[in-house]
Each structure stands twice: as C-alpha cells, then as structure tokens.
PDB file of N, CA and C in Angstrom:
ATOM      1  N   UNK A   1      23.028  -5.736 -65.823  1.00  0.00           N
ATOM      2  CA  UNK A   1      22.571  -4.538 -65.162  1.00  0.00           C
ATOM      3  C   UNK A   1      22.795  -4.724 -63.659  1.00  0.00           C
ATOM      4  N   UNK A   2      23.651  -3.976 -63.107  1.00  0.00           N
ATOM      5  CA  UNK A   2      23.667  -3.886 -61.303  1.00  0.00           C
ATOM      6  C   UNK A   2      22.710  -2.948 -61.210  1.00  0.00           C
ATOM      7  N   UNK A   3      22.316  -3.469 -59.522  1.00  0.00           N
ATOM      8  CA  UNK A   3      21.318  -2.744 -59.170  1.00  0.00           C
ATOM      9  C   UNK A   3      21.935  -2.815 -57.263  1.00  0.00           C
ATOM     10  N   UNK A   4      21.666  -1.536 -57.133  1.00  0.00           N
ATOM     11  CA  UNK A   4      21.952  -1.283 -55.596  1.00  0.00           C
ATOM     12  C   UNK A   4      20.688  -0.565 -54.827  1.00  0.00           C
ATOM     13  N   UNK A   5      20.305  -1.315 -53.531  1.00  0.00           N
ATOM     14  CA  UNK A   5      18.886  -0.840 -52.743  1.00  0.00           C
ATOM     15  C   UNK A   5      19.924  -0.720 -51.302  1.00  0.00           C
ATOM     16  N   UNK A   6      19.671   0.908 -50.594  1.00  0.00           N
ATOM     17  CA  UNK A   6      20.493   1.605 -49.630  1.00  0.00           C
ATOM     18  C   UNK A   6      18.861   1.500 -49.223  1.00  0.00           C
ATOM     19  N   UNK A   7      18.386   1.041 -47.667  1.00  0.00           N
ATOM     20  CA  UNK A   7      17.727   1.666 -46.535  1.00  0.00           C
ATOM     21  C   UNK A   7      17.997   2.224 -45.459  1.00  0.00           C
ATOM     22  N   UNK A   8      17.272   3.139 -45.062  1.00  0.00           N
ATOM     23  CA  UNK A   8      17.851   4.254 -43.846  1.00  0.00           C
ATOM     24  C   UNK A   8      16.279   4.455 -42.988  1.00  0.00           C
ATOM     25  N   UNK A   9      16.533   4.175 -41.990  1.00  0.00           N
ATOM     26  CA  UNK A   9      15.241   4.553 -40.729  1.00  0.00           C
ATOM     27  C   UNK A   9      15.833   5.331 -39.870  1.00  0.00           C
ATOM     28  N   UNK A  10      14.855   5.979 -39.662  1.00  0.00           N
ATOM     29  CA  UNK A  10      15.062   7.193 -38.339  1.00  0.00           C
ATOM     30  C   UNK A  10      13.835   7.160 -37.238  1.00  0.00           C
ATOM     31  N   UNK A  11      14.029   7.242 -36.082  1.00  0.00           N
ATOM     32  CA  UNK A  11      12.821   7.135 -34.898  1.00  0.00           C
ATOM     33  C   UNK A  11      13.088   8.872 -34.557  1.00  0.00           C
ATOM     34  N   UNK A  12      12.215   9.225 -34.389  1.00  0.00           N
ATOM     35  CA  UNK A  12      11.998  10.670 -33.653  1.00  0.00           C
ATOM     36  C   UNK A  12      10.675  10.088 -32.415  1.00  0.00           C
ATOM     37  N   UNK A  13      10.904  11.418 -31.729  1.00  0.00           N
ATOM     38  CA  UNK A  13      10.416  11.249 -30.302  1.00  0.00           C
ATOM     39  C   UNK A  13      10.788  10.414 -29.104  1.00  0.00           C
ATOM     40  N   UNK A  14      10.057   9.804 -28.292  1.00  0.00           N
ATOM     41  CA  UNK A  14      10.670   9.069 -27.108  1.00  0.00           C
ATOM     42  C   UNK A  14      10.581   7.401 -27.111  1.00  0.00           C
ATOM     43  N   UNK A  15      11.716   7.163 -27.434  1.00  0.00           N
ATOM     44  CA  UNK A  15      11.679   5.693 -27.100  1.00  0.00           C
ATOM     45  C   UNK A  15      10.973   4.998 -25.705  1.00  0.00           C
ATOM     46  N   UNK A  16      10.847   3.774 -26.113  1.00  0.00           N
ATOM     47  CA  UNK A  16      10.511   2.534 -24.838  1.00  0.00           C
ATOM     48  C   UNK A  16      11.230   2.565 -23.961  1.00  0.00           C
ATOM     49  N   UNK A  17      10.784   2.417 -22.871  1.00  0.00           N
ATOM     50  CA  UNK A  17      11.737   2.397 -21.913  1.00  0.00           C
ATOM     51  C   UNK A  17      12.172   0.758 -21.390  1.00  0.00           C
ATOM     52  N   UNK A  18      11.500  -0.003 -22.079  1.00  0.00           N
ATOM     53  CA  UNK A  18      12.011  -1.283 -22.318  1.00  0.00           C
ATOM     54  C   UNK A  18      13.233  -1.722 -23.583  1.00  0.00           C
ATOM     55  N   UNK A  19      13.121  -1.022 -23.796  1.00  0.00           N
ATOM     56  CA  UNK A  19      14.325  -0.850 -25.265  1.00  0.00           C
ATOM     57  C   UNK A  19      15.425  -0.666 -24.495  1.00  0.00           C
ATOM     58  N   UNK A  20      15.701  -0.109 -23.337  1.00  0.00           N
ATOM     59  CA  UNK A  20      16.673   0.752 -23.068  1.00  0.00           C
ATOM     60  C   UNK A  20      17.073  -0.745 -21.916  1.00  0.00           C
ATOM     61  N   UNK A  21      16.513  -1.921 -21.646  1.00  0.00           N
ATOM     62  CA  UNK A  21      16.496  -3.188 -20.503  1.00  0.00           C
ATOM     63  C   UNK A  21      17.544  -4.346 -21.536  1.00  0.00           C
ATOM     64  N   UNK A  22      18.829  -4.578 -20.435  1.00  0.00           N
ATOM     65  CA  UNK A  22      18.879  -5.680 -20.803  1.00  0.00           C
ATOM     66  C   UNK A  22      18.316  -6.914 -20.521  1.00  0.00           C
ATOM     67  N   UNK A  23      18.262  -8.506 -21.148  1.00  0.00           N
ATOM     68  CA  UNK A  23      17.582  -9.207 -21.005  1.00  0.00           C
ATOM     69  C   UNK A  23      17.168  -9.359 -19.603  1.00  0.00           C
ATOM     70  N   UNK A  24      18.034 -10.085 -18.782  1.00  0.00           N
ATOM     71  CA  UNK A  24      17.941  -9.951 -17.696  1.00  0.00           C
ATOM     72  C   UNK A  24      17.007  -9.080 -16.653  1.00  0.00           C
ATOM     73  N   UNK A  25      17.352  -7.307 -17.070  1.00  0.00           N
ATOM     74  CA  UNK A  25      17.065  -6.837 -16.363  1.00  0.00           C
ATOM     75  C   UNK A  25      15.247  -6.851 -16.580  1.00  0.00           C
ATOM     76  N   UNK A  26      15.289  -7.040 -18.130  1.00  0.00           N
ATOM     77  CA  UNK A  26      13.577  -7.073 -18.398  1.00  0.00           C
ATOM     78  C   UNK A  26      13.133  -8.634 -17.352  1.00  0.00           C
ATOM     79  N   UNK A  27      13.693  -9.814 -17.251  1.00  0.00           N
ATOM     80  CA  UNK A  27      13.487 -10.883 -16.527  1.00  0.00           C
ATOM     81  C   UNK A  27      13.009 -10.572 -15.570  1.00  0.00           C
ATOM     82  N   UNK A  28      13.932  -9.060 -14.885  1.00  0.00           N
ATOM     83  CA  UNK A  28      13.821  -9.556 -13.344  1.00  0.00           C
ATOM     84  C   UNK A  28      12.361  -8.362 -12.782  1.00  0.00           C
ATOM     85  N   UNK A  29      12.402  -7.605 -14.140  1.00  0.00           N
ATOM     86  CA  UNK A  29      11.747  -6.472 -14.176  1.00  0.00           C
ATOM     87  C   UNK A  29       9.946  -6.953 -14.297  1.00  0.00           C
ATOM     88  N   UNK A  30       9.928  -8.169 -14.905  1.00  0.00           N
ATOM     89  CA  UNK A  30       8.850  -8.965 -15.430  1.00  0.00           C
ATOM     90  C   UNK A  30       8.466 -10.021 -14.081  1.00  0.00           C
ATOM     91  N   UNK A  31       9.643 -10.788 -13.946  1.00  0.00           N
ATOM     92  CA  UNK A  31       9.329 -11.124 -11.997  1.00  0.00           C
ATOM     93  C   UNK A  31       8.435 -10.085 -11.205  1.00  0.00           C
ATOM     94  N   UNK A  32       8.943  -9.028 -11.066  1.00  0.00           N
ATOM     95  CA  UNK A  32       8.626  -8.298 -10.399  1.00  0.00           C
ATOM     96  C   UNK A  32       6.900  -7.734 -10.243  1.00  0.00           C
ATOM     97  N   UNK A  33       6.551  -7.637 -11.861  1.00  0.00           N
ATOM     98  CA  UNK A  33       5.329  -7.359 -11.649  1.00  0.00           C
ATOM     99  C   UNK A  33       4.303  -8.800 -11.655  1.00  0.00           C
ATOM    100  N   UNK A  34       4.808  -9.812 -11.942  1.00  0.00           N
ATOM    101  CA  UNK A  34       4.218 -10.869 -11.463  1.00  0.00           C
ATOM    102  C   UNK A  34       3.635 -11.048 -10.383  1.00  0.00           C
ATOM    103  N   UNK A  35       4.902 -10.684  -9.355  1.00  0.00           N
ATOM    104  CA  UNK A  35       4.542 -10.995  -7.655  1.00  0.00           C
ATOM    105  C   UNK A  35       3.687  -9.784  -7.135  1.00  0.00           C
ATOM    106  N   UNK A  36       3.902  -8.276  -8.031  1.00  0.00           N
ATOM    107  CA  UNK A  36       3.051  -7.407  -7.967  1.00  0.00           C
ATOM    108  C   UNK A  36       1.574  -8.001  -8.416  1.00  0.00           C
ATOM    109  N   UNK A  37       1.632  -8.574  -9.441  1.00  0.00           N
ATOM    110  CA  UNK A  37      -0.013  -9.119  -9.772  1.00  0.00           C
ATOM    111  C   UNK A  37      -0.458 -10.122  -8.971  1.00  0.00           C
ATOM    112  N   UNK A  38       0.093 -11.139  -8.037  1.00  0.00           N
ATOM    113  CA  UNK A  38      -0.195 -12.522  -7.196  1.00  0.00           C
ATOM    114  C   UNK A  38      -0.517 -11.558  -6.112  1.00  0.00           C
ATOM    115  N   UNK A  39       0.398 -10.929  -5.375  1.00  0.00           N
ATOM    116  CA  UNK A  39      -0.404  -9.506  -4.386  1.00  0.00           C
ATOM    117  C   UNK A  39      -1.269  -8.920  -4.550  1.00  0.00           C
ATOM    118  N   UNK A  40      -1.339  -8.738  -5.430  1.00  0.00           N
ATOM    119  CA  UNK A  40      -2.906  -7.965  -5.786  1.00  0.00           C
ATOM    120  C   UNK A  40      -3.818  -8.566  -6.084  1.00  0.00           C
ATOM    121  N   UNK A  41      -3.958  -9.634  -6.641  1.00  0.00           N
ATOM    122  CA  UNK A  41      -4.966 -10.795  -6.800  1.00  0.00           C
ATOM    123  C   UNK A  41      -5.240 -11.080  -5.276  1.00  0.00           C
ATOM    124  N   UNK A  42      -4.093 -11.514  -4.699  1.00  0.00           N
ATOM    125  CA  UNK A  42      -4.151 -12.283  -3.132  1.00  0.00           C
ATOM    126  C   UNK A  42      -5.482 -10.801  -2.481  1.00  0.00           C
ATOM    127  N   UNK A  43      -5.158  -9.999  -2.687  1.00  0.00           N
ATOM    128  CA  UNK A  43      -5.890  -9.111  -1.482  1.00  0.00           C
ATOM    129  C   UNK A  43      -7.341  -8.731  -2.145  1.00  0.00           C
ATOM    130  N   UNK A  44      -7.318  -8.873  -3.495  1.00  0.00           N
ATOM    131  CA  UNK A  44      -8.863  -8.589  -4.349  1.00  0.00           C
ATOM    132  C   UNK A  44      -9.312  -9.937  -4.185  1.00  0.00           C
ATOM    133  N   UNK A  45      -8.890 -11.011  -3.771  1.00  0.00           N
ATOM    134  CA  UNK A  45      -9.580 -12.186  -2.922  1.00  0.00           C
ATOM    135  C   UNK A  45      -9.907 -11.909  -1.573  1.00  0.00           C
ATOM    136  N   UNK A  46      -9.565 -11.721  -0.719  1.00  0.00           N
ATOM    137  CA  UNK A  46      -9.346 -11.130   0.410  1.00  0.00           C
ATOM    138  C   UNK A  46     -10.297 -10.247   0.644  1.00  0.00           C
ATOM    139  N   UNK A  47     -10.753  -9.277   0.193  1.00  0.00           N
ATOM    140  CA  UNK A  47     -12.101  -8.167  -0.217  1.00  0.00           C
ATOM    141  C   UNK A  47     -13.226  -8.624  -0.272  1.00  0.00           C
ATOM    142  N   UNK A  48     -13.008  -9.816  -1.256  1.00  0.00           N
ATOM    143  CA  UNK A  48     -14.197 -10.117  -1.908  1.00  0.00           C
ATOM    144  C   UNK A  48     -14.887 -11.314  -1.055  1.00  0.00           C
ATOM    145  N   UNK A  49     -14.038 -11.790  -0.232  1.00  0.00           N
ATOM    146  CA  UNK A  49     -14.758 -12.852   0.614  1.00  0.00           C
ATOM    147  C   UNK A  49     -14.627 -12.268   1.664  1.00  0.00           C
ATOM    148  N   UNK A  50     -14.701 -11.122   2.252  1.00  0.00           N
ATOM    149  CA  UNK A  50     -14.934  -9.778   3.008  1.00  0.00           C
ATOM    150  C   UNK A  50     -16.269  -8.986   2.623  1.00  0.00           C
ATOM    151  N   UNK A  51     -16.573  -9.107   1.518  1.00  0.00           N
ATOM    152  CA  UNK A  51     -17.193  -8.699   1.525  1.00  0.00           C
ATOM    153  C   UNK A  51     -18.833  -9.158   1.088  1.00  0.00           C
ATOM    154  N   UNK A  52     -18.723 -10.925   0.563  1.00  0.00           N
ATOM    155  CA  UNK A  52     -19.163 -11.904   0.960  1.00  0.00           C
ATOM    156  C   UNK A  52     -19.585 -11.902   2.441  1.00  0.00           C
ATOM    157  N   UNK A  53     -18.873 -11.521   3.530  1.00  0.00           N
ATOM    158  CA  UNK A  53     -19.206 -12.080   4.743  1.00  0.00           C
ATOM    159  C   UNK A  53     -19.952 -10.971   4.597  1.00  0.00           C
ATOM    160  N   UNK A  54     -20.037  -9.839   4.555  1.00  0.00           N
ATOM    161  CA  UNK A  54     -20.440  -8.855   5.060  1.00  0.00           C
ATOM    162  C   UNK A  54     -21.794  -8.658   4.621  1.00  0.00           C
ATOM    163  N   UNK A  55     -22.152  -9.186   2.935  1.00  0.00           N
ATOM    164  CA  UNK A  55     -23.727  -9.293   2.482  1.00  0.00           C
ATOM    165  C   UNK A  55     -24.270 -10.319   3.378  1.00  0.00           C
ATOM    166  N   UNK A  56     -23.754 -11.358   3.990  1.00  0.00           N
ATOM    167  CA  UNK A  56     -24.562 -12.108   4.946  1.00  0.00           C
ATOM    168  C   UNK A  56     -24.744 -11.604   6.015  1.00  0.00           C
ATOM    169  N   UNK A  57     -24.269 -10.796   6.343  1.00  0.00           N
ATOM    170  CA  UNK A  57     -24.711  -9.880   7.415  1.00  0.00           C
ATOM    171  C   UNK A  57     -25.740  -9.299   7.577  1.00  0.00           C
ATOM    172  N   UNK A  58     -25.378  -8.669   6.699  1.00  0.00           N
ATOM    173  CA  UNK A  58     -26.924  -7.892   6.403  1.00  0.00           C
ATOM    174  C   UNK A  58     -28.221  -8.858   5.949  1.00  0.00           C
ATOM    175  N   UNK A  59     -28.059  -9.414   5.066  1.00  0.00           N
ATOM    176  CA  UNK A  59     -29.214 -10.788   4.897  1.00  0.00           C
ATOM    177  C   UNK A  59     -29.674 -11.048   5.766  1.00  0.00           C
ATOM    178  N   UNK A  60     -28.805 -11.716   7.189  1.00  0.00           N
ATOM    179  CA  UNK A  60     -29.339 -11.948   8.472  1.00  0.00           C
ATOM    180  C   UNK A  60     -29.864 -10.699   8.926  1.00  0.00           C
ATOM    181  N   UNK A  61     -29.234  -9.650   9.100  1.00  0.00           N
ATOM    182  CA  UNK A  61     -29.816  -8.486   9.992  1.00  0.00           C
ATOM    183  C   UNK A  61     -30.877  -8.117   9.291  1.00  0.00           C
ATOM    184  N   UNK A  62     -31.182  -8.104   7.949  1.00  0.00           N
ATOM    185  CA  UNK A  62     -32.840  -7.920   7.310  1.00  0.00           C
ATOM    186  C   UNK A  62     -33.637  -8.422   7.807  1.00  0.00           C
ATOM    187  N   UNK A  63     -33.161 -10.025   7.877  1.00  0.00           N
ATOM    188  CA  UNK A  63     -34.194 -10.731   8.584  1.00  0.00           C
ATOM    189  C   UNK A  63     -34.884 -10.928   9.581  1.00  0.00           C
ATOM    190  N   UNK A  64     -33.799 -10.327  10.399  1.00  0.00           N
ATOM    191  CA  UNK A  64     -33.691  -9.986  12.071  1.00  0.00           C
ATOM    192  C   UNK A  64     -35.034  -9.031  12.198  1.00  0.00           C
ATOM    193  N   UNK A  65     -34.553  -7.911  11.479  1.00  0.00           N
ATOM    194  CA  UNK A  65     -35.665  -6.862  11.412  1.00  0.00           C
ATOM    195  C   UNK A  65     -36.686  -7.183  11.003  1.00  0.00           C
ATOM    196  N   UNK A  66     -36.770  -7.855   9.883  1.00  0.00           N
ATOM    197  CA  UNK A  66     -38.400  -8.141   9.450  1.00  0.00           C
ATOM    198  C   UNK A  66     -39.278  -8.857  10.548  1.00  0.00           C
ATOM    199  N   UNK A  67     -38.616  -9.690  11.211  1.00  0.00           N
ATOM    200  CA  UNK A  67     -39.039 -10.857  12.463  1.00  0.00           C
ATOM    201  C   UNK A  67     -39.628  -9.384  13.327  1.00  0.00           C
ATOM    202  N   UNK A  68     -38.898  -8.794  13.623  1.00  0.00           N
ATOM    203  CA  UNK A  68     -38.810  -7.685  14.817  1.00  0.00           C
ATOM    204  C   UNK A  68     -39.917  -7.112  14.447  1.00  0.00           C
ATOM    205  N   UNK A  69     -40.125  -6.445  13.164  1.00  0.00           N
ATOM    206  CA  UNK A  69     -41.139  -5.525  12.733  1.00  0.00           C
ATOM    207  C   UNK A  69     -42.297  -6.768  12.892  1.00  0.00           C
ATOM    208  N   UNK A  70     -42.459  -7.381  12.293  1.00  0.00           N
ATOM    209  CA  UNK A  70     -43.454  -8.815  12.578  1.00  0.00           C
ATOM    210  C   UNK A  70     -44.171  -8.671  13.495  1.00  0.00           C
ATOM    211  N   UNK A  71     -43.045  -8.776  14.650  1.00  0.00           N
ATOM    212  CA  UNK A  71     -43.787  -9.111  15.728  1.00  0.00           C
ATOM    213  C   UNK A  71     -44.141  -7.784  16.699  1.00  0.00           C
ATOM    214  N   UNK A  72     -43.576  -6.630  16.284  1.00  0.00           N
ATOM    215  CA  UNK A  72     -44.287  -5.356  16.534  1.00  0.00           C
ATOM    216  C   UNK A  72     -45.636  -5.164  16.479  1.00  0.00           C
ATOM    217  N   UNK A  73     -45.906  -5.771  15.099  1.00  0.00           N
ATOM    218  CA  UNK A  73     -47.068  -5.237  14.448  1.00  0.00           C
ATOM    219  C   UNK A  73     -48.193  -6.053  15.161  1.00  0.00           C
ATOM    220  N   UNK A  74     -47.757  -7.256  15.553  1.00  0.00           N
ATOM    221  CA  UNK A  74     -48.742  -8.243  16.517  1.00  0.00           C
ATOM    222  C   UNK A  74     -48.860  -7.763  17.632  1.00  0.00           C
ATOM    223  N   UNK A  75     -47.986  -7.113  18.445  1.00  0.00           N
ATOM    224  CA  UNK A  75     -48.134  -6.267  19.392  1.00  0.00           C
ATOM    225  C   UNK A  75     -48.731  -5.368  19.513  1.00  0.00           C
ATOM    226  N   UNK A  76     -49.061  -4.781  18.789  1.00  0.00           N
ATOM    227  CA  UNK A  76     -49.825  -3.737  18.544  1.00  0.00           C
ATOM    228  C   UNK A  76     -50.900  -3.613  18.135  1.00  0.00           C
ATOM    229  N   UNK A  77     -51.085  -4.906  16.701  1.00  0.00           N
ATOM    230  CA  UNK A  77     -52.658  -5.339  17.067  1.00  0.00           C
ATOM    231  C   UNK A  77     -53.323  -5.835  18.130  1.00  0.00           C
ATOM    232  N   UNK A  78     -52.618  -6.937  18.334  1.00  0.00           N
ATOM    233  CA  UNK A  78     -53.565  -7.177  20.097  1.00  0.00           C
ATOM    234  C   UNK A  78     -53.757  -6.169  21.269  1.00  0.00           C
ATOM    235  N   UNK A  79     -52.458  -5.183  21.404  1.00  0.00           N
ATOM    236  CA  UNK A  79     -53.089  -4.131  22.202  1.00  0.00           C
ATOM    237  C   UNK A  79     -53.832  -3.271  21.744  1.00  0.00           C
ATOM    238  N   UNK A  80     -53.942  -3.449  20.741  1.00  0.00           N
ATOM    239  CA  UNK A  80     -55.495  -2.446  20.133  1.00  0.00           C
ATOM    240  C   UNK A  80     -56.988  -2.601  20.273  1.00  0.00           C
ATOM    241  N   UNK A  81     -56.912  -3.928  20.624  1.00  0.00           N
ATOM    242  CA  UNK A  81     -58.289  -4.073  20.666  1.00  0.00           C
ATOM    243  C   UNK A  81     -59.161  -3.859  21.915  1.00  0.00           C
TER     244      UNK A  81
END
C-alpha cells in the first residue's frame, strides 16, 4: 500500500518585521538596543542617586526646621512670662 502526505501553510495578515532582517542586520539591530538599554540604565542611575541626594535634603532641611520651630517656641515661652 503507498501512501502520500502533501502539507501546505499559509500566513495571512502582517508579518514580523524581524522576519524580513538578515542575520547580520538583526546583530547589528540587537547591538543597537543594547547600548540603547546601558543608556538608559546609565541615566535611571543617574536620577536615582539624584534623587537620593535630594531626600537628604530635605531630611536635613526638616530638621533644620524642627530645631527652628524648637527654638521659637522657647522664645516665646520665656517672653511670655
């Protein structure tokens, strides 16, 4: 008994647009967003110890104020009496 198996595929709609890359070009295409991601890492470091400095800022300047208000309030009791 012969036996014969024919397959047939069809894609409808829009292909990858990586389908359409030769090797290479996917290589250089894949480089690319690498150094796009090390840049962007580099500066979301950059922010963040920016913005590190900047909660110590304020930490100190809370403190600043609380001292300030502190010693308002001593001022003001003693001239009250």
């Amino acid at each position: 008994e012969n036996m014969l198996n024919i397959g047939f595929s069809m894609k409808v709609g829009r292909g990858n647009e990586y389908m359409k890359l030769t090797r290479s070009e996917m290589a250089q295409q894949l480089d690319a967003q690498a150094k796009k991601l090390d840049e962007q890492a580099q500066k979301l470091d950059a922010q963040t110890q920016k913005l590190d400095a900047q909660d110590e800022q304020i930490r100190d300047m809370q403190a600043e104020m609380k001292a300030i208000t502190q010693k308002l309030a001593t001022l003001q009791a003693q001239s009250g009496k």
